[in-house]
Structures are given as structure tokens and as C-alpha cells.
PDB file of N, CA and C in Angstrom:
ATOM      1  N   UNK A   1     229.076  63.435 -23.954  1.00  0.00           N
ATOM      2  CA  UNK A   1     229.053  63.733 -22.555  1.00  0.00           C
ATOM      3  C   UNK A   1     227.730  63.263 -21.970  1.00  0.00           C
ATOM      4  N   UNK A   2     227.913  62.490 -20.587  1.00  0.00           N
ATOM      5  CA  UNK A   2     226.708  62.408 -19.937  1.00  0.00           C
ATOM      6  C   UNK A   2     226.168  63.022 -18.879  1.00  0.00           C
ATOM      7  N   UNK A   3     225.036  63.248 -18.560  1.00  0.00           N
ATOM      8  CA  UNK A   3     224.218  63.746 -17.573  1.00  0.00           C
ATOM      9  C   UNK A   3     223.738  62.415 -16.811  1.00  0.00           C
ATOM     10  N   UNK A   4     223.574  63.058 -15.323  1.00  0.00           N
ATOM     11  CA  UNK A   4     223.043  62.352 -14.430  1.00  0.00           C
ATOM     12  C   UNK A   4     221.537  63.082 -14.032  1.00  0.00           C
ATOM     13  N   UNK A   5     221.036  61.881 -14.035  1.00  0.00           N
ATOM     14  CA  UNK A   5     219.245  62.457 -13.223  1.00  0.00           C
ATOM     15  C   UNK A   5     218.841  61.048 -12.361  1.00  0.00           C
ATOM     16  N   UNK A   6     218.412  61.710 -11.248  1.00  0.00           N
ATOM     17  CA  UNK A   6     218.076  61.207 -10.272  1.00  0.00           C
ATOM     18  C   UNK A   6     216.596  61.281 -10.388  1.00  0.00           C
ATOM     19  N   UNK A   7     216.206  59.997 -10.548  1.00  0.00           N
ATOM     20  CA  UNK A   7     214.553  60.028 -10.589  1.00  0.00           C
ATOM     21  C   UNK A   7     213.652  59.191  -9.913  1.00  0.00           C
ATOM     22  N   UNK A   8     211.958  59.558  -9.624  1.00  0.00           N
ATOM     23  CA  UNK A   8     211.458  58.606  -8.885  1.00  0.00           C
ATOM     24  C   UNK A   8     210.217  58.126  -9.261  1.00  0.00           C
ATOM     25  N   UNK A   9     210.421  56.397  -9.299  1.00  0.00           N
ATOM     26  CA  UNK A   9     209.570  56.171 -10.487  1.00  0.00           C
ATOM     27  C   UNK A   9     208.643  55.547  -9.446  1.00  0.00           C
ATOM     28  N   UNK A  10     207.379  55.147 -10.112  1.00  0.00           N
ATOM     29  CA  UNK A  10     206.294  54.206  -9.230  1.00  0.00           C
ATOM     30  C   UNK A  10     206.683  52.946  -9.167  1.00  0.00           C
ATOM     31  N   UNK A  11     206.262  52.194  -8.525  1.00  0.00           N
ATOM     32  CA  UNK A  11     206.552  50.791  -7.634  1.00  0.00           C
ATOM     33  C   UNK A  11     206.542  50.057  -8.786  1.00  0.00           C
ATOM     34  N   UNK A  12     205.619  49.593  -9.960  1.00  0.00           N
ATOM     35  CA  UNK A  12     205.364  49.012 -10.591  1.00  0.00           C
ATOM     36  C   UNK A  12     206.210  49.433 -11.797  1.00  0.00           C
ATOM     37  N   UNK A  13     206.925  50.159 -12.332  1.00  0.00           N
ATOM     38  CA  UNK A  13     208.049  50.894 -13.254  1.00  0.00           C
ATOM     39  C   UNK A  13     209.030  49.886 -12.502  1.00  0.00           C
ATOM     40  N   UNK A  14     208.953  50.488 -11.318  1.00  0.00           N
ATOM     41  CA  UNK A  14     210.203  50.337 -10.583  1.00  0.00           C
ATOM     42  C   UNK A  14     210.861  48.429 -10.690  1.00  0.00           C
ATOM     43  N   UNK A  15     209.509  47.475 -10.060  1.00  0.00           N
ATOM     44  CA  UNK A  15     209.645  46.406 -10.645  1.00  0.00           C
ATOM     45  C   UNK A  15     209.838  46.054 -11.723  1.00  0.00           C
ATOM     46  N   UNK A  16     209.115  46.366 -13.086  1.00  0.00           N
ATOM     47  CA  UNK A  16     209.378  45.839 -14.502  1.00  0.00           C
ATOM     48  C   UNK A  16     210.969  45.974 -13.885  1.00  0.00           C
ATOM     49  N   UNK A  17     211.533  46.816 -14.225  1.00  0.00           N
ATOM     50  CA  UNK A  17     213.164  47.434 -14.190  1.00  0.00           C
ATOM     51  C   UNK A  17     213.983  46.475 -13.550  1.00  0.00           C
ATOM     52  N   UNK A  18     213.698  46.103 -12.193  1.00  0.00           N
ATOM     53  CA  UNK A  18     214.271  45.209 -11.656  1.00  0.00           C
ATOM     54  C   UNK A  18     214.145  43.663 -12.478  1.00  0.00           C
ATOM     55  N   UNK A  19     213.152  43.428 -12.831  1.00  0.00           N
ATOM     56  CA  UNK A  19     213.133  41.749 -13.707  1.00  0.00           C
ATOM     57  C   UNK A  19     213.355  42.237 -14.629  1.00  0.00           C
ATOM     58  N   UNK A  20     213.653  43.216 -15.573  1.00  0.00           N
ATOM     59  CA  UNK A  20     214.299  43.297 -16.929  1.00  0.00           C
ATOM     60  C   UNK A  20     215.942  43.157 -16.576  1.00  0.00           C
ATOM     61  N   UNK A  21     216.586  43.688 -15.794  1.00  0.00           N
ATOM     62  CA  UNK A  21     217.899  43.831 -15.136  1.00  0.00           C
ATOM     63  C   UNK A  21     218.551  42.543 -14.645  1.00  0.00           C
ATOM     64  N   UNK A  22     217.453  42.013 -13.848  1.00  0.00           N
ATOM     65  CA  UNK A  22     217.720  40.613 -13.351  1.00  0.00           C
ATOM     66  C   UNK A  22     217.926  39.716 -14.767  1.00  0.00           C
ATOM     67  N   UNK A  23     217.172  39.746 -15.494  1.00  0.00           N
ATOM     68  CA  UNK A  23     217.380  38.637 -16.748  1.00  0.00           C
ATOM     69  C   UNK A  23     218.322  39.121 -17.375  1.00  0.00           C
ATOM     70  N   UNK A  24     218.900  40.486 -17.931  1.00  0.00           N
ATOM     71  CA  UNK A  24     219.924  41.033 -18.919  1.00  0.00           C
ATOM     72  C   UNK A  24     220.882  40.393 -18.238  1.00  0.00           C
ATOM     73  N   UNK A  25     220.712  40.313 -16.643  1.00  0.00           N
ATOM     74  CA  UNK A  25     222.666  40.755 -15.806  1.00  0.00           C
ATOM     75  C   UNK A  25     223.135  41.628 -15.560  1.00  0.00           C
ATOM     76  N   UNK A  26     222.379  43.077 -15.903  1.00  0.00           N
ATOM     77  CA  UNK A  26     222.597  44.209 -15.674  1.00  0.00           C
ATOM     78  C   UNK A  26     222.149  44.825 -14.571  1.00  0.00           C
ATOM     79  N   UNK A  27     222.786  46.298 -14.558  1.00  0.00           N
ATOM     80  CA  UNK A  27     222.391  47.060 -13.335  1.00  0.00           C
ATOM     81  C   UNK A  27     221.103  47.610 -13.537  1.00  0.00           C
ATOM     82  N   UNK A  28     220.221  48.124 -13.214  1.00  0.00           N
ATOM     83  CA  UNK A  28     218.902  48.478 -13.080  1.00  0.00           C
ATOM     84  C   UNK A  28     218.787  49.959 -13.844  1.00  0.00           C
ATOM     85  N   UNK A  29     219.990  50.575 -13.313  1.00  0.00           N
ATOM     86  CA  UNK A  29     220.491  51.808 -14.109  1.00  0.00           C
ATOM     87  C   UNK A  29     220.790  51.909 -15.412  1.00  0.00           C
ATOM     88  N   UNK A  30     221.633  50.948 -15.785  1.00  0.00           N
ATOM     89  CA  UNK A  30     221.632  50.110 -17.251  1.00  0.00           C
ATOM     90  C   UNK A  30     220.247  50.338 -17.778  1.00  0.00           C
ATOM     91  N   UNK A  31     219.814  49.506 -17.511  1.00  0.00           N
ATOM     92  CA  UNK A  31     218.263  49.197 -17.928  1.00  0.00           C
ATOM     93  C   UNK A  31     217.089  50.643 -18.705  1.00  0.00           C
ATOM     94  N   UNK A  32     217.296  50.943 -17.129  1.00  0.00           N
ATOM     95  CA  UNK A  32     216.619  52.359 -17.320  1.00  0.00           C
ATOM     96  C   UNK A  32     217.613  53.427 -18.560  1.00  0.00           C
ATOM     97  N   UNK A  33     218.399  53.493 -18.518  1.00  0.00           N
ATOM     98  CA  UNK A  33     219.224  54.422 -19.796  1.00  0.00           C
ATOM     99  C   UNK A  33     218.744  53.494 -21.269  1.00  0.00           C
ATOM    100  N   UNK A  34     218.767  51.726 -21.401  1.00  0.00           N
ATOM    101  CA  UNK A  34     218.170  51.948 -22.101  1.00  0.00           C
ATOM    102  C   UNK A  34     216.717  52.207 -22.904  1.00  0.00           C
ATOM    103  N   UNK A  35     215.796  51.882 -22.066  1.00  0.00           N
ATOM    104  CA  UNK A  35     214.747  52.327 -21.943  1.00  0.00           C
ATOM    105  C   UNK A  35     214.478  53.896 -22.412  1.00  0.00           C
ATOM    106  N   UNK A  36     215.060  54.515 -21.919  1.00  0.00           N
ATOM    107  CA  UNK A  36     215.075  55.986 -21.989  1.00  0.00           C
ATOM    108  C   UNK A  36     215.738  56.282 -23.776  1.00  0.00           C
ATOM    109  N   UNK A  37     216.800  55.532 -23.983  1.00  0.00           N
ATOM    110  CA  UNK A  37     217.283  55.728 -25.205  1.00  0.00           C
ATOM    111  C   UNK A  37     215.933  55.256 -26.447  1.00  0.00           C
ATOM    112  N   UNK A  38     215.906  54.252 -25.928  1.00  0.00           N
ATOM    113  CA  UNK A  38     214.840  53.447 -26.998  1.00  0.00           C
ATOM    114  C   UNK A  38     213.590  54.302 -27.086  1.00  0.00           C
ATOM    115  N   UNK A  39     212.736  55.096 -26.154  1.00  0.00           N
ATOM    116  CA  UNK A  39     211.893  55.575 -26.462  1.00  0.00           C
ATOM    117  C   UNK A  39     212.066  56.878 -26.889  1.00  0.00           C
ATOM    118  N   UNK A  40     213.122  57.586 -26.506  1.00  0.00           N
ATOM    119  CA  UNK A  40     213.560  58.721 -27.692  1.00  0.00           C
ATOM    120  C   UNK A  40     213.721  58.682 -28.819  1.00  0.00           C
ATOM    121  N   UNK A  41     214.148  57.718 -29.319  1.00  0.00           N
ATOM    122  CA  UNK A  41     214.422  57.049 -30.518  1.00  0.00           C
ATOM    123  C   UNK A  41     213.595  57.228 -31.555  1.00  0.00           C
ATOM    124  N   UNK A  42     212.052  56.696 -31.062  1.00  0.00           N
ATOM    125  CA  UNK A  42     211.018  56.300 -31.309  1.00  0.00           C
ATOM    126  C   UNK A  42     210.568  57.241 -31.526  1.00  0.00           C
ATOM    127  N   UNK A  43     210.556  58.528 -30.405  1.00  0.00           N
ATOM    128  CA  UNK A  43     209.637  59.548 -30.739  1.00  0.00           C
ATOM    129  C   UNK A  43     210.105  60.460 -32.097  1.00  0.00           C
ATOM    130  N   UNK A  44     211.886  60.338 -31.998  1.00  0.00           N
ATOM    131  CA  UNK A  44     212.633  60.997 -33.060  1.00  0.00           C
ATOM    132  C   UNK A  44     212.140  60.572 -34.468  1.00  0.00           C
ATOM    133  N   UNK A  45     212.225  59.185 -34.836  1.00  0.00           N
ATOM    134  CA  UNK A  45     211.927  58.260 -36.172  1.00  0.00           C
ATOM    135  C   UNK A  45     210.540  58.198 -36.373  1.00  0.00           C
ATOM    136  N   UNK A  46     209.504  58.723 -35.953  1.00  0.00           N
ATOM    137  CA  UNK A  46     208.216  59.239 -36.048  1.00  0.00           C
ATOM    138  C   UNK A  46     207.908  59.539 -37.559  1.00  0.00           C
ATOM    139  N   UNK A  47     207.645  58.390 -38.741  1.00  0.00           N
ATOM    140  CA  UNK A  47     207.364  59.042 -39.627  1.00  0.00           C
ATOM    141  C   UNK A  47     206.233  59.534 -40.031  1.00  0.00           C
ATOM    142  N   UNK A  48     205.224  59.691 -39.295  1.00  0.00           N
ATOM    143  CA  UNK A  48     203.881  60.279 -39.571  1.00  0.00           C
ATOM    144  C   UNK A  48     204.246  61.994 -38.383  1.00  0.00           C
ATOM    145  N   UNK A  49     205.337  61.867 -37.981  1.00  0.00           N
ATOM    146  CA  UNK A  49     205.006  63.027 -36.959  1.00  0.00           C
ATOM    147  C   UNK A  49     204.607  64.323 -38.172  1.00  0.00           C
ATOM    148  N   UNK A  50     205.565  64.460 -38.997  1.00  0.00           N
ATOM    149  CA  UNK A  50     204.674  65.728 -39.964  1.00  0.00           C
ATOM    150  C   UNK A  50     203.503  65.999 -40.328  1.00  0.00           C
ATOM    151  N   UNK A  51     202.965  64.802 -40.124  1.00  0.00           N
ATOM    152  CA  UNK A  51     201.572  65.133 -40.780  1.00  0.00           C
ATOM    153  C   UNK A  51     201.024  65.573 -39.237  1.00  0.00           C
ATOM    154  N   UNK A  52     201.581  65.552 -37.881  1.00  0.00           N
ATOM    155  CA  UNK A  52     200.734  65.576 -36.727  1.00  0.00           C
ATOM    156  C   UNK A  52     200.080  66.896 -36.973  1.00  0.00           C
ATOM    157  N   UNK A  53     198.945  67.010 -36.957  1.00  0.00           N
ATOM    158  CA  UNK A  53     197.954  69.023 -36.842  1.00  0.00           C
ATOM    159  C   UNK A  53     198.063  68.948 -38.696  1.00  0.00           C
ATOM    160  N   UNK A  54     197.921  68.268 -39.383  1.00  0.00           N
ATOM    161  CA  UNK A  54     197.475  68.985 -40.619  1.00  0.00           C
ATOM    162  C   UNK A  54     196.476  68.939 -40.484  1.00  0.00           C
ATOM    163  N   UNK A  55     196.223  67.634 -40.682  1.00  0.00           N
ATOM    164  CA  UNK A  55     194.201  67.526 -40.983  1.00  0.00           C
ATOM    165  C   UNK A  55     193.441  67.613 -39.673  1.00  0.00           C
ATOM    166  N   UNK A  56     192.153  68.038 -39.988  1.00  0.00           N
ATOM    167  CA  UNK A  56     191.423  68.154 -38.776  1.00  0.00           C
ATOM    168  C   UNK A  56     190.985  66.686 -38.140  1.00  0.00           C
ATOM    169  N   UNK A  57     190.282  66.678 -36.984  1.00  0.00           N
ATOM    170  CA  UNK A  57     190.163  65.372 -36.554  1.00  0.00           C
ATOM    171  C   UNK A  57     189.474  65.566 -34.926  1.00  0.00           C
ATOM    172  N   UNK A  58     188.532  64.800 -34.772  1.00  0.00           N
ATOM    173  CA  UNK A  58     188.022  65.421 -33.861  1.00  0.00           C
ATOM    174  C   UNK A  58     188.246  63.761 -32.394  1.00  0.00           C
ATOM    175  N   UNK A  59     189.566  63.667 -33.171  1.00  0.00           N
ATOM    176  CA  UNK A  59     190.265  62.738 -31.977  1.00  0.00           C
ATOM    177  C   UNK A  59     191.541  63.161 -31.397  1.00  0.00           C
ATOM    178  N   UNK A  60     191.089  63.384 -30.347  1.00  0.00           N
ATOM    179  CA  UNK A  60     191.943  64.209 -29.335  1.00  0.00           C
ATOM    180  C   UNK A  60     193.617  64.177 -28.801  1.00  0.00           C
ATOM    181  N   UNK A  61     193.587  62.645 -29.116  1.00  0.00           N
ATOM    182  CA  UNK A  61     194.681  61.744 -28.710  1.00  0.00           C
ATOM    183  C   UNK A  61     195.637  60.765 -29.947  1.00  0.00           C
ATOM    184  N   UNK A  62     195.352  61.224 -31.328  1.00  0.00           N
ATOM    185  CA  UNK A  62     195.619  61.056 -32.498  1.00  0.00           C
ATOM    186  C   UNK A  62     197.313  60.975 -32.367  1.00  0.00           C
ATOM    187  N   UNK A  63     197.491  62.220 -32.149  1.00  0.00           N
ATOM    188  CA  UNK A  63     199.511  62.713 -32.237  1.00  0.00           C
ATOM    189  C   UNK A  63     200.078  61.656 -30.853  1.00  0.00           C
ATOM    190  N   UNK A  64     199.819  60.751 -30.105  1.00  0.00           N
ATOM    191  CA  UNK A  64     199.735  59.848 -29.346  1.00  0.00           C
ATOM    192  C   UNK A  64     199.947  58.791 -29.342  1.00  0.00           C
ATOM    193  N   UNK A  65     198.648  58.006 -30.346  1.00  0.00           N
ATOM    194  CA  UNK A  65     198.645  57.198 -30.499  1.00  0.00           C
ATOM    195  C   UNK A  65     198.186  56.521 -31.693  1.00  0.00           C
ATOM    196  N   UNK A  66     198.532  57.367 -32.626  1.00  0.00           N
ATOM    197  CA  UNK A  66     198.370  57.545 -34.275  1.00  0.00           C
ATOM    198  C   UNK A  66     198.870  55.839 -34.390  1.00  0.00           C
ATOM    199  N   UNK A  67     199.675  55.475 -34.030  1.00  0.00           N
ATOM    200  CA  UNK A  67     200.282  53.775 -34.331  1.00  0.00           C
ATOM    201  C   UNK A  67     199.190  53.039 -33.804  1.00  0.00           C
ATOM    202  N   UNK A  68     198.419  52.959 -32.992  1.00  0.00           N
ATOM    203  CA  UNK A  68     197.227  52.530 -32.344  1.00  0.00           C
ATOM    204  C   UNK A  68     196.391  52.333 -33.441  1.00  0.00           C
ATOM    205  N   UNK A  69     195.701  53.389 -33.620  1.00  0.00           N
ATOM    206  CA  UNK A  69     194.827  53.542 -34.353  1.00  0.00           C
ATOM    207  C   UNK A  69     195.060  53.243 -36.364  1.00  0.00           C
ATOM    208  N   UNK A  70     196.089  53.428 -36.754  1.00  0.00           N
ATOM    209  CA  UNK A  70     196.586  52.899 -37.842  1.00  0.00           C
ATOM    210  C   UNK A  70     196.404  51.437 -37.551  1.00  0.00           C
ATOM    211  N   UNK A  71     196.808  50.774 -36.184  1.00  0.00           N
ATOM    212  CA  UNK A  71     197.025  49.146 -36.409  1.00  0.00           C
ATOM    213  C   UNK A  71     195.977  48.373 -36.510  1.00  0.00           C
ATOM    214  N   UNK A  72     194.803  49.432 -35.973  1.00  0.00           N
ATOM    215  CA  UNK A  72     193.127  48.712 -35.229  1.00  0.00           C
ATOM    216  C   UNK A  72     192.540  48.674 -37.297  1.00  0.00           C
ATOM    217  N   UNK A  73     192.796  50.344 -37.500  1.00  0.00           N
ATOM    218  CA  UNK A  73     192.079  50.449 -38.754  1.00  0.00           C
ATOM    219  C   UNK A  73     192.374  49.125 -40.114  1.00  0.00           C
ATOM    220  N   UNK A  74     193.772  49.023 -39.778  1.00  0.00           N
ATOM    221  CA  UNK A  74     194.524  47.440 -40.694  1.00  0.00           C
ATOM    222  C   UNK A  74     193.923  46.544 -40.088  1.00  0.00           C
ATOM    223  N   UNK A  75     193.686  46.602 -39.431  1.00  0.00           N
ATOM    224  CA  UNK A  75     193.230  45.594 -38.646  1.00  0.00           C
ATOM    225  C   UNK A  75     191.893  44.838 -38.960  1.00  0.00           C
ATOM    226  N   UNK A  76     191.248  45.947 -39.003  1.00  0.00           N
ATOM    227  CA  UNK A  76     189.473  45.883 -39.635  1.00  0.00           C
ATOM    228  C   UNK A  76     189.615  45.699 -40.923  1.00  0.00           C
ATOM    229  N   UNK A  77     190.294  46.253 -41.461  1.00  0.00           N
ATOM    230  CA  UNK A  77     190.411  46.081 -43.611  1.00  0.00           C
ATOM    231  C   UNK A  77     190.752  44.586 -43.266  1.00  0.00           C
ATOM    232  N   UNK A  78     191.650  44.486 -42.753  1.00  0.00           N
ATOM    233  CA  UNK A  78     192.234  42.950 -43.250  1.00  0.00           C
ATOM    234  C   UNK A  78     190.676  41.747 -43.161  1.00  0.00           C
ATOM    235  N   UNK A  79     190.316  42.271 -41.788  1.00  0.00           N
ATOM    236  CA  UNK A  79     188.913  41.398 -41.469  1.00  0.00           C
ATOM    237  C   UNK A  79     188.012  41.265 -42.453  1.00  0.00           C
ATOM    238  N   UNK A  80     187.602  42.849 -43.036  1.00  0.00           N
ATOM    239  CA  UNK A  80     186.864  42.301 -44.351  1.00  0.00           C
ATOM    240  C   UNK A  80     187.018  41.911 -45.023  1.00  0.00           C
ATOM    241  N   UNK A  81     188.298  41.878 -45.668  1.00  0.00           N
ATOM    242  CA  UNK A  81     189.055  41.241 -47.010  1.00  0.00           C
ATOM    243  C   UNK A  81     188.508  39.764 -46.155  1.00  0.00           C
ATOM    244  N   UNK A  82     188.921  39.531 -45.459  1.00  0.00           N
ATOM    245  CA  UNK A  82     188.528  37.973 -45.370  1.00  0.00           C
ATOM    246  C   UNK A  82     187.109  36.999 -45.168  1.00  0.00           C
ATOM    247  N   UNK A  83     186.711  38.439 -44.422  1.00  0.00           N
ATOM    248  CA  UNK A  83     184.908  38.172 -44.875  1.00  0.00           C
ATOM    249  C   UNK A  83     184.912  38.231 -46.295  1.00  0.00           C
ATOM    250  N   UNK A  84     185.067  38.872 -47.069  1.00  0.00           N
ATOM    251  CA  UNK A  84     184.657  38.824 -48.479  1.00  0.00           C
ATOM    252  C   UNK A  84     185.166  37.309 -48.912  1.00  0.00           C
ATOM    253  N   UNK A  85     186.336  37.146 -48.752  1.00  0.00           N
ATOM    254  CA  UNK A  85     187.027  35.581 -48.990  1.00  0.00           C
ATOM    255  C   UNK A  85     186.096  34.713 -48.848  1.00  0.00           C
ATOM    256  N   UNK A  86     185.195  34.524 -48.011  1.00  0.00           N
ATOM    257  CA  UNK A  86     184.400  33.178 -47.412  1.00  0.00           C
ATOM    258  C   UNK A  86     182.853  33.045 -48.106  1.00  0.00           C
ATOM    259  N   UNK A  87     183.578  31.602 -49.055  1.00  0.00           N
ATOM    260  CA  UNK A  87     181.873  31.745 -49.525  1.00  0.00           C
ATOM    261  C   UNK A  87     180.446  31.894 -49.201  1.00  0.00           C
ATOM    262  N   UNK A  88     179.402  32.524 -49.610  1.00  0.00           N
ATOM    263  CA  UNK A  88     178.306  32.698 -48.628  1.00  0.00           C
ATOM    264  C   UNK A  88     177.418  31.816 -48.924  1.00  0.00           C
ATOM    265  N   UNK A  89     176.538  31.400 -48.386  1.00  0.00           N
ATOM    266  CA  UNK A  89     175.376  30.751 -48.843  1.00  0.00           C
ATOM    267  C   UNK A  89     174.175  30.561 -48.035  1.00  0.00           C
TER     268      UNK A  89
END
């Protein structure tokens, strides 16, 4: 069963929506349901959400943007691994 919600988004939401719609062929409404599906999704398949509040952490915005910060931290390992790679002299 579906629900209807009537919502009001900012100008700039509002555009993406319209050029995502325009390129699918779809209705704008379309669009937005899937949007809405896809990021539920996301929050559902969360496999670090269990660990969100175990450990302490004095970053505020962690349960957020925990994928952020996992990608920056790979991010930096990978860099050194490749500094180490490069001969020095």
C-alpha cells in the first residue's frame, strides 16, 4: 500500500529533480519516490550502523558520515603505501 506526501523542497532540490526527470522521461514524482527509496535503502543496509555509540570518539558527526571518514582514512594508507613504494635518494 501507498502513501501520499505532499512536500516542499528548496529551489535547488527542486531543480536537480527536474533534470534527473527530464533525462529518465519520467515524471518528477517518479524521480523523487526514487530518490526517497534509494536513500532508505542505504540507511537500512548500514553495515557499520551497530557499531554506531560503541566506542568513544570525540567526533561528533561520526554516525553521519562514518563512510566519509573511512574513505579519507583509505585514502591516506593507500598514499603512504605509495610513498613507501618510491625510491628515495
Amino acid at each position: 500500500m501507498g502513501h501520499t506526501l505532499q512536500l516542499e523542497v528548496p529551489e535547488d532540490v527542486y531543480e536537480s529533480l527536474l533534470r534527473s526527470a527530464k533525462q529518465t522521461g519520467q515524471r518528477p514524482e517518479a524521480v523523487a519516490v526514487q530518490w526517497l527509496v534509494s536513500a532508505t535503502v542505504k540507511l537500512e543496509d548500514d553495515p557499520l550502523e551497530a557499531f554506531i555509540g560503541v566506542f568513544p570518539s570525540n567526533i561528533g558527526d561520526w554516525g553521519d558520515r562514518h563512510d566519509s571518514y573511512i574513505g579519507a582514512a583509505t585514502l591516506d594508507q593507500h598514499d603512504d603505501m605509495s610513498d613507501d613504494s618510491q625510491p628515495h635518494g
